[in-house]
PDB file of N, CA and C in Angstrom:
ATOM      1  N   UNK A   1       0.815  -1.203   0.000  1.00  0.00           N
ATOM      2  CA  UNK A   1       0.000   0.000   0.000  1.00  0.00           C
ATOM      3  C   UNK A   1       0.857   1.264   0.000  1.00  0.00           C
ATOM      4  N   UNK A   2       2.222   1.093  -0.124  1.00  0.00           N
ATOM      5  CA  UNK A   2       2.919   2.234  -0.140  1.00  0.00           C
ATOM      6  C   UNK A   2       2.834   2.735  -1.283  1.00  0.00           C
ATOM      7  N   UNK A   3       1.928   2.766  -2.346  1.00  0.00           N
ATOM      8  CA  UNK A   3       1.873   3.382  -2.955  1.00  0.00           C
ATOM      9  C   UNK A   3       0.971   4.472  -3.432  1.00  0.00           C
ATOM     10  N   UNK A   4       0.077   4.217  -1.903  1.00  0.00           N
ATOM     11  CA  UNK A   4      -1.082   5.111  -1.606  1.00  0.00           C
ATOM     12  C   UNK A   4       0.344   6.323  -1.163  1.00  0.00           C
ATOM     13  N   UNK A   5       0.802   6.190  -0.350  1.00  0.00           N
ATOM     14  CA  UNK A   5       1.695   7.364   0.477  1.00  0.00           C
ATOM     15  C   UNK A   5       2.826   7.713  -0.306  1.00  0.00           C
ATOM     16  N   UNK A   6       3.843   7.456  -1.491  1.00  0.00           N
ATOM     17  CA  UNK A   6       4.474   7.832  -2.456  1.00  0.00           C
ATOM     18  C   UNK A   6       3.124   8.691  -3.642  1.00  0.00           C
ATOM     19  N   UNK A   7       2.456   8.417  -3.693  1.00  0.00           N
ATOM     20  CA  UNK A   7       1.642   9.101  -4.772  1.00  0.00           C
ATOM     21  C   UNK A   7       1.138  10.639  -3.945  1.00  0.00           C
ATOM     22  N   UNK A   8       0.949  10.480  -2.474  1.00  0.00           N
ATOM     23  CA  UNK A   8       0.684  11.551  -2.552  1.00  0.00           C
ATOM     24  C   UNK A   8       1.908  12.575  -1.942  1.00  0.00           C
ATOM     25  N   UNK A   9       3.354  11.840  -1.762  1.00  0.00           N
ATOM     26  CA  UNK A   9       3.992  12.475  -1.426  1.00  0.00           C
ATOM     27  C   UNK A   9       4.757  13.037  -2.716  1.00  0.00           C
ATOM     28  N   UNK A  10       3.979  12.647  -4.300  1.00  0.00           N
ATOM     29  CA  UNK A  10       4.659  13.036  -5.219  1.00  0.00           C
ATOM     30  C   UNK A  10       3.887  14.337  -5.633  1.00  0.00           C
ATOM     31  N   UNK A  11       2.585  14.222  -5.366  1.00  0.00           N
ATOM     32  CA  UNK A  11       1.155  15.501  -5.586  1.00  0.00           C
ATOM     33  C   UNK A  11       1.660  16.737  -4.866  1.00  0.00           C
ATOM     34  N   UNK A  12       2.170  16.572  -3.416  1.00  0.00           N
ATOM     35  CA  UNK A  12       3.088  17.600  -2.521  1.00  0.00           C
ATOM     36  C   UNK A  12       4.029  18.333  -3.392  1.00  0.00           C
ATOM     37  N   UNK A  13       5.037  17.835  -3.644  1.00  0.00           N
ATOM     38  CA  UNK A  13       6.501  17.930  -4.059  1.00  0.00           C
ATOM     39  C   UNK A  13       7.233  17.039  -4.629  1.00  0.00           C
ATOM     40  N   UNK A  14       7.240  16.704  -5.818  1.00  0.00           N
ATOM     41  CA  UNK A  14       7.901  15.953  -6.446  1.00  0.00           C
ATOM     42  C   UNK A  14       9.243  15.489  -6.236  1.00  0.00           C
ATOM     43  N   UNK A  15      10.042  17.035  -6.733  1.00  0.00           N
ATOM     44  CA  UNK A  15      11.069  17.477  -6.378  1.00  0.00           C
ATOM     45  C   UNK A  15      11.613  16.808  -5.312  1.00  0.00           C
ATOM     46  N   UNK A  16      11.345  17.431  -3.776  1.00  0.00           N
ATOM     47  CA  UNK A  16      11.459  17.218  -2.590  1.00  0.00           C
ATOM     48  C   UNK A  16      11.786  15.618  -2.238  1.00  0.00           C
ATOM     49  N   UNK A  17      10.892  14.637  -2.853  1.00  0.00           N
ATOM     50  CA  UNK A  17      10.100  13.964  -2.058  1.00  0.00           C
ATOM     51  C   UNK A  17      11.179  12.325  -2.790  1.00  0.00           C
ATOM     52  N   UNK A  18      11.300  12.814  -4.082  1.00  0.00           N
ATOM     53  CA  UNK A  18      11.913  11.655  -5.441  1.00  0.00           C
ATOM     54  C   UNK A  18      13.086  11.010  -4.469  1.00  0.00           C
ATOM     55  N   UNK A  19      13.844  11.565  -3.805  1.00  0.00           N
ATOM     56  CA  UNK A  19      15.030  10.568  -3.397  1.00  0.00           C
ATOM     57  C   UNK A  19      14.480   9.967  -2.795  1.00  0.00           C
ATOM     58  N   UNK A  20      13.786  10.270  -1.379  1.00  0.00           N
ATOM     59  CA  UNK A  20      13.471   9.538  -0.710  1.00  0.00           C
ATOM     60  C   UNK A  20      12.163   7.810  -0.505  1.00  0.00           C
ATOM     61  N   UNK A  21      11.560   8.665  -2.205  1.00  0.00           N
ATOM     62  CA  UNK A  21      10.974   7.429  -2.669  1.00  0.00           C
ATOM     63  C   UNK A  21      11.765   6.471  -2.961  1.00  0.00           C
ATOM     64  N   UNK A  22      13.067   6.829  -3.804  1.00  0.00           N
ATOM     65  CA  UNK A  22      13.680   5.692  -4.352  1.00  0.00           C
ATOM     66  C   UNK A  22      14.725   5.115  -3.386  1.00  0.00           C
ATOM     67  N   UNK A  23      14.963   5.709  -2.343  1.00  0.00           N
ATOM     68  CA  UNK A  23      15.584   5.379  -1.545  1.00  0.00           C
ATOM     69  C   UNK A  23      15.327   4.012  -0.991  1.00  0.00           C
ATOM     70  N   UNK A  24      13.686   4.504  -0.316  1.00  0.00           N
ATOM     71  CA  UNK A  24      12.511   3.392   0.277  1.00  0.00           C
ATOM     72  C   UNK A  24      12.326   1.840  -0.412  1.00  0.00           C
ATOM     73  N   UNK A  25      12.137   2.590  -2.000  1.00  0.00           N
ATOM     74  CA  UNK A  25      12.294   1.572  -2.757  1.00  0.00           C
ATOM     75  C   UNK A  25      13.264   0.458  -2.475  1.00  0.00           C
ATOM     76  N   UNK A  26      14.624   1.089  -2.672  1.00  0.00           N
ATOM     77  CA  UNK A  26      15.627   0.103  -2.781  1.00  0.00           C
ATOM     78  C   UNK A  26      15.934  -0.194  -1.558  1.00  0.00           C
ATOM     79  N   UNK A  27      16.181   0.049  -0.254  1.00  0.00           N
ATOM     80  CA  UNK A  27      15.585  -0.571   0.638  1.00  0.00           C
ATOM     81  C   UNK A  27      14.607  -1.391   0.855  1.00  0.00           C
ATOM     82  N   UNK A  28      13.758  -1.518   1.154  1.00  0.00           N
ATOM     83  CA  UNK A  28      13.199  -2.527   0.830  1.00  0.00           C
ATOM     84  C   UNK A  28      12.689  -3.809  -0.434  1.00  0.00           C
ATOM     85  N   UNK A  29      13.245  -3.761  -1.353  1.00  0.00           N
ATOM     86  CA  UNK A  29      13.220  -4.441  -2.511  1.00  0.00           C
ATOM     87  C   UNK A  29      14.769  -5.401  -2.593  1.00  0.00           C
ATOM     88  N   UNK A  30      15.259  -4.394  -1.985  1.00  0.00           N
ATOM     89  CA  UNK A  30      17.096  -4.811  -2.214  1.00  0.00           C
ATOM     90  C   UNK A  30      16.946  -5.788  -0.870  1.00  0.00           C
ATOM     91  N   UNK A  31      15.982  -6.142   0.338  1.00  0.00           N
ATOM     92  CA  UNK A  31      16.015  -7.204   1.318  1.00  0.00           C
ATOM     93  C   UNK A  31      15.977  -7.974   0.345  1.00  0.00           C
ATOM     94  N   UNK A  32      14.759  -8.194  -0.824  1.00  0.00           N
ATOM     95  CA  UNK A  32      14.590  -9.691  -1.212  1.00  0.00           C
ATOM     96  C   UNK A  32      15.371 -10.183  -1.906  1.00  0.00           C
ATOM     97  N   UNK A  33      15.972  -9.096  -2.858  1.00  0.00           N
ATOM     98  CA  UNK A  33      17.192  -9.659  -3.777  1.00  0.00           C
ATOM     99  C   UNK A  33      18.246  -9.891  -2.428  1.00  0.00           C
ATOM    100  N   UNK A  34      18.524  -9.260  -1.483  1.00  0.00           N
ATOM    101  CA  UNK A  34      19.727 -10.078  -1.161  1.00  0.00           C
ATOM    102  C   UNK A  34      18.803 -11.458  -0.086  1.00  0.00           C
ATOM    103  N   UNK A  35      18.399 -12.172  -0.143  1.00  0.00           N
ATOM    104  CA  UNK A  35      17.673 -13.277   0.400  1.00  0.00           C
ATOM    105  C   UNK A  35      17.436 -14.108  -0.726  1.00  0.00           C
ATOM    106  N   UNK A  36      17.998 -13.645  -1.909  1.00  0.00           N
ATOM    107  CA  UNK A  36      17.853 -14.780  -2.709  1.00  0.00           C
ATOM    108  C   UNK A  36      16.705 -15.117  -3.296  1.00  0.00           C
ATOM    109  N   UNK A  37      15.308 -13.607  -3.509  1.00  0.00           N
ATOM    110  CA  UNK A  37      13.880 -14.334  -4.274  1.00  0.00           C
ATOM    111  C   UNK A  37      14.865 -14.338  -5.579  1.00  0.00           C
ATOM    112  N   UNK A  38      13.494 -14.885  -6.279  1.00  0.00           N
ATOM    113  CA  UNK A  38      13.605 -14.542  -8.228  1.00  0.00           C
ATOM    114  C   UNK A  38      12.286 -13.887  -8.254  1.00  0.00           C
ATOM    115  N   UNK A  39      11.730 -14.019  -7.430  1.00  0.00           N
ATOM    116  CA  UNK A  39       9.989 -12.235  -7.407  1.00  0.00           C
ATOM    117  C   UNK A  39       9.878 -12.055  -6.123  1.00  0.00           C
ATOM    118  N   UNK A  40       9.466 -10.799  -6.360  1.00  0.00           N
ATOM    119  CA  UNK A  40       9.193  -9.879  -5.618  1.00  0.00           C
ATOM    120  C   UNK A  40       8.097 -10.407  -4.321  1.00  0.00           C
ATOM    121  N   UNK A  41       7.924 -10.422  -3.280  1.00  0.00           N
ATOM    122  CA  UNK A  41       7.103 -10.787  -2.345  1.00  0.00           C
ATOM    123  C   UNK A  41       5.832 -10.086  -1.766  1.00  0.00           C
ATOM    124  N   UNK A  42       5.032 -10.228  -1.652  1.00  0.00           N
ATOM    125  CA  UNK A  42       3.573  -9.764  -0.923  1.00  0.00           C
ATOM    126  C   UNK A  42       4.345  -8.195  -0.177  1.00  0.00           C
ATOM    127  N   UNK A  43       4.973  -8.936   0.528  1.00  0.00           N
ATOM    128  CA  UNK A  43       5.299  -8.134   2.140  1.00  0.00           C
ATOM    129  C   UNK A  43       6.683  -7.736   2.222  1.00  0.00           C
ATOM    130  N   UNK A  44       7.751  -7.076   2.652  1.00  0.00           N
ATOM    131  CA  UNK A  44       8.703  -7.067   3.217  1.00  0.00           C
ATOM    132  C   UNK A  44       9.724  -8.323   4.070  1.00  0.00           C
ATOM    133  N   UNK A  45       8.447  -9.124   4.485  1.00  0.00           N
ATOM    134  CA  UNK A  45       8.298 -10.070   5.645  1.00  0.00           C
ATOM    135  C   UNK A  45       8.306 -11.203   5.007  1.00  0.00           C
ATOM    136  N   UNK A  46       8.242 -11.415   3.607  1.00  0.00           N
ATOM    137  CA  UNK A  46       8.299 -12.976   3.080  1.00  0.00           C
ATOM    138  C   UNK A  46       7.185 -13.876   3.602  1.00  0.00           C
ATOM    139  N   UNK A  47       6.895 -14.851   3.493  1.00  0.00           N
ATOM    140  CA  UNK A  47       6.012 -15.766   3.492  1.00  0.00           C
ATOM    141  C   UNK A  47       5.560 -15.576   5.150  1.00  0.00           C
ATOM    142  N   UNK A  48       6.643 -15.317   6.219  1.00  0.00           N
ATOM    143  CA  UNK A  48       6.259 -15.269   7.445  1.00  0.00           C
ATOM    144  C   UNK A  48       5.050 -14.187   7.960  1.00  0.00           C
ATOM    145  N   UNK A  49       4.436 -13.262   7.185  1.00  0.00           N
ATOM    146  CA  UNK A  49       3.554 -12.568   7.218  1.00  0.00           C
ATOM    147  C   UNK A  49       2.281 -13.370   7.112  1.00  0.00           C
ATOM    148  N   UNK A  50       1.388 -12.971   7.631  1.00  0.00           N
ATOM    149  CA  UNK A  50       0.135 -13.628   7.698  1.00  0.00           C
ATOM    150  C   UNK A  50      -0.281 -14.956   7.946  1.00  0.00           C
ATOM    151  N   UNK A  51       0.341 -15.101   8.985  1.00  0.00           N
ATOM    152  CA  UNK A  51       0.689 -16.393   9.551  1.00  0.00           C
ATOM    153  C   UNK A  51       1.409 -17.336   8.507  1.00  0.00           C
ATOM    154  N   UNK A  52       2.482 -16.915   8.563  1.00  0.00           N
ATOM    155  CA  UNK A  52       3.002 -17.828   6.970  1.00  0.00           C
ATOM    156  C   UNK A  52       2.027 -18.153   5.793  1.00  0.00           C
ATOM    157  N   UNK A  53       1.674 -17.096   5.632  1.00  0.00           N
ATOM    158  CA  UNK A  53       0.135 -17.391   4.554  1.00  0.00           C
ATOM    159  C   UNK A  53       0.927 -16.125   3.335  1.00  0.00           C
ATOM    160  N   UNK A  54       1.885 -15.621   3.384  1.00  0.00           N
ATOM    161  CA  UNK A  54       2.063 -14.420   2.401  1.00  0.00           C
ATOM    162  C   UNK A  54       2.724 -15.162   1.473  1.00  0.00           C
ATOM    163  N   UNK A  55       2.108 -14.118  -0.215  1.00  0.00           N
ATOM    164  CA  UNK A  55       2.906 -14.968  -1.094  1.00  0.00           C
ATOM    165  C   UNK A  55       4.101 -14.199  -1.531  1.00  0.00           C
ATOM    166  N   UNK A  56       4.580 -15.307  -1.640  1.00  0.00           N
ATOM    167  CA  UNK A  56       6.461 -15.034  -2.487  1.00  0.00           C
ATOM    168  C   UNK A  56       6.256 -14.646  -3.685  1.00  0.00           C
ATOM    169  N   UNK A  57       5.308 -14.461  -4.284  1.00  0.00           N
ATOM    170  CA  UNK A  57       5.211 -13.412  -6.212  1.00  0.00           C
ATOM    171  C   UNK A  57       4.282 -13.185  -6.058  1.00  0.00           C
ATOM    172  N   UNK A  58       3.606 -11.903  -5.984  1.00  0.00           N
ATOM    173  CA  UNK A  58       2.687 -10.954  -5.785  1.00  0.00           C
ATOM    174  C   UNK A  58       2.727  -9.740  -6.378  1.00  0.00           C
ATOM    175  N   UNK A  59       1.425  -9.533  -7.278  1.00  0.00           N
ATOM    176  CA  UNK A  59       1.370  -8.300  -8.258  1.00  0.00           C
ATOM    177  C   UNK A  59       1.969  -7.052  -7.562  1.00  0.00           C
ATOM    178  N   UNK A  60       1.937  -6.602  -6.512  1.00  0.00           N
ATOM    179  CA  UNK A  60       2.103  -5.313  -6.085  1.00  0.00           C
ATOM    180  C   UNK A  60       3.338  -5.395  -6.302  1.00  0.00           C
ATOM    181  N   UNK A  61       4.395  -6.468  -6.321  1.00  0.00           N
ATOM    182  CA  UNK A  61       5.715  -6.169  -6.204  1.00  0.00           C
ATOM    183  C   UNK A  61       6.139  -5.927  -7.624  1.00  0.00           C
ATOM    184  N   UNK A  62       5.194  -5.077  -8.682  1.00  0.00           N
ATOM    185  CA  UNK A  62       5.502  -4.930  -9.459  1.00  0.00           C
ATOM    186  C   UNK A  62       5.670  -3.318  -9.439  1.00  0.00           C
ATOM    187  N   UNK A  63       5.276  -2.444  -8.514  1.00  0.00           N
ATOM    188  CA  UNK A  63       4.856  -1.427  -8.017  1.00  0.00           C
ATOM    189  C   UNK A  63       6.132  -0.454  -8.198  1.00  0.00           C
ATOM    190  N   UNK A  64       7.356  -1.017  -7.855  1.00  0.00           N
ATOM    191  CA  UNK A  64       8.133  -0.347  -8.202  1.00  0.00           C
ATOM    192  C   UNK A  64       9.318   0.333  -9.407  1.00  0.00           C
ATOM    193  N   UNK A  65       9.135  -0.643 -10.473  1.00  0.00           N
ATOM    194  CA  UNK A  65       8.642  -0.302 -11.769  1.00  0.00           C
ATOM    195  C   UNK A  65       8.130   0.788 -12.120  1.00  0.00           C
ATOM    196  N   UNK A  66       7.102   1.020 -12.007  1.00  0.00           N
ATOM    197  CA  UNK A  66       6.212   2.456 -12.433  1.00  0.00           C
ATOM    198  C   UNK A  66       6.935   3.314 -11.622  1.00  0.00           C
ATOM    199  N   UNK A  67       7.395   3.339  -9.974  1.00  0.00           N
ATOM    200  CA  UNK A  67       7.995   4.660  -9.639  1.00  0.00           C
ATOM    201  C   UNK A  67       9.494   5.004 -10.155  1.00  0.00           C
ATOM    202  N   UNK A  68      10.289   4.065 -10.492  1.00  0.00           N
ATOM    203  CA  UNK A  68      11.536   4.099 -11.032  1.00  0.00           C
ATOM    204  C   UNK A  68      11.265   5.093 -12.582  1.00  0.00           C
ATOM    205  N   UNK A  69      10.585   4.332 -12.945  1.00  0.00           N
ATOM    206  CA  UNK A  69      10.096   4.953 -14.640  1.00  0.00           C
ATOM    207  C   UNK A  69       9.550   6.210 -14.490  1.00  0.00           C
ATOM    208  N   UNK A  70       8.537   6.886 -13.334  1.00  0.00           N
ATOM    209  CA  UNK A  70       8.194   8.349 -13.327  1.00  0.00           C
ATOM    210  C   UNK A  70       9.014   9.151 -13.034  1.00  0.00           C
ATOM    211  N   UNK A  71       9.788   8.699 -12.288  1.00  0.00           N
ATOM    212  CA  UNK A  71      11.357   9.513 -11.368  1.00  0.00           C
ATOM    213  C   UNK A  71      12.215   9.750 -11.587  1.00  0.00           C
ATOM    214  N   UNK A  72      12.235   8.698 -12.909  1.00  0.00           N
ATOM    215  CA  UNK A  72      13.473   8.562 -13.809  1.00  0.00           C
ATOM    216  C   UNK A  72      13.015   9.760 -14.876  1.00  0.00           C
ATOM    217  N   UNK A  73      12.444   9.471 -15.344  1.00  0.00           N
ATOM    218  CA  UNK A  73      11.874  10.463 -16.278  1.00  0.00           C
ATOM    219  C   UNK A  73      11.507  11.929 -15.742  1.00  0.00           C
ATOM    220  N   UNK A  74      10.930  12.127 -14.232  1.00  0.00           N
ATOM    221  CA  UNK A  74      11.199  13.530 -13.621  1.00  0.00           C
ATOM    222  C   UNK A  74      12.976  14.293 -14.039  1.00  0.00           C
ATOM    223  N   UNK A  75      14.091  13.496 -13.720  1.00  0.00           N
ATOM    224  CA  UNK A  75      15.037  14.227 -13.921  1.00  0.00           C
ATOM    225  C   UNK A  75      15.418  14.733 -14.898  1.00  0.00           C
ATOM    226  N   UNK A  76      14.707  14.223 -16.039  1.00  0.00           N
ATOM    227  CA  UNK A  76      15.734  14.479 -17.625  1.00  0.00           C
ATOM    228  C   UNK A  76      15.149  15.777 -17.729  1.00  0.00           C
TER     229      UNK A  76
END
């Protein structure tokens, strides 16, 4: 759902706001690559979320994609 709170911290200030999105991003994305997924996970938390009920490839973890590509394209 962080992408309810990056969208509107981009409506604020774009400018301002872009590192610290991508920052977030790669922080948390860069846990799963170094843990060894091949996709992206539900949660932060890997399968141990929801009583071990979370899935290990889950659409949202496609989420960061689209902010790389708007942010990227903010600088040029």
């Amino acid at each position: 759902m962080m992408c309810f709170k990056y969208d509107a911290l981009l409506q604020i200030n774009k400018e301002k706001y872009r590192s610290y999105i991508l920052k977030d991003l790669d922080a948390t994305y860069s846990k799963m690559l170094d843990a060894g997924a091949t996709s992206f996970w539900e949660t932060e938390n890997g399968q141990s979320d929801f009583n071990n009920a979370a899935s290990l490839c889950h659409g949202w973890s496609a989420m960061p994609v689209y902010y790389y590509h708007i942010l990227d394209a903010a600088k040029k």
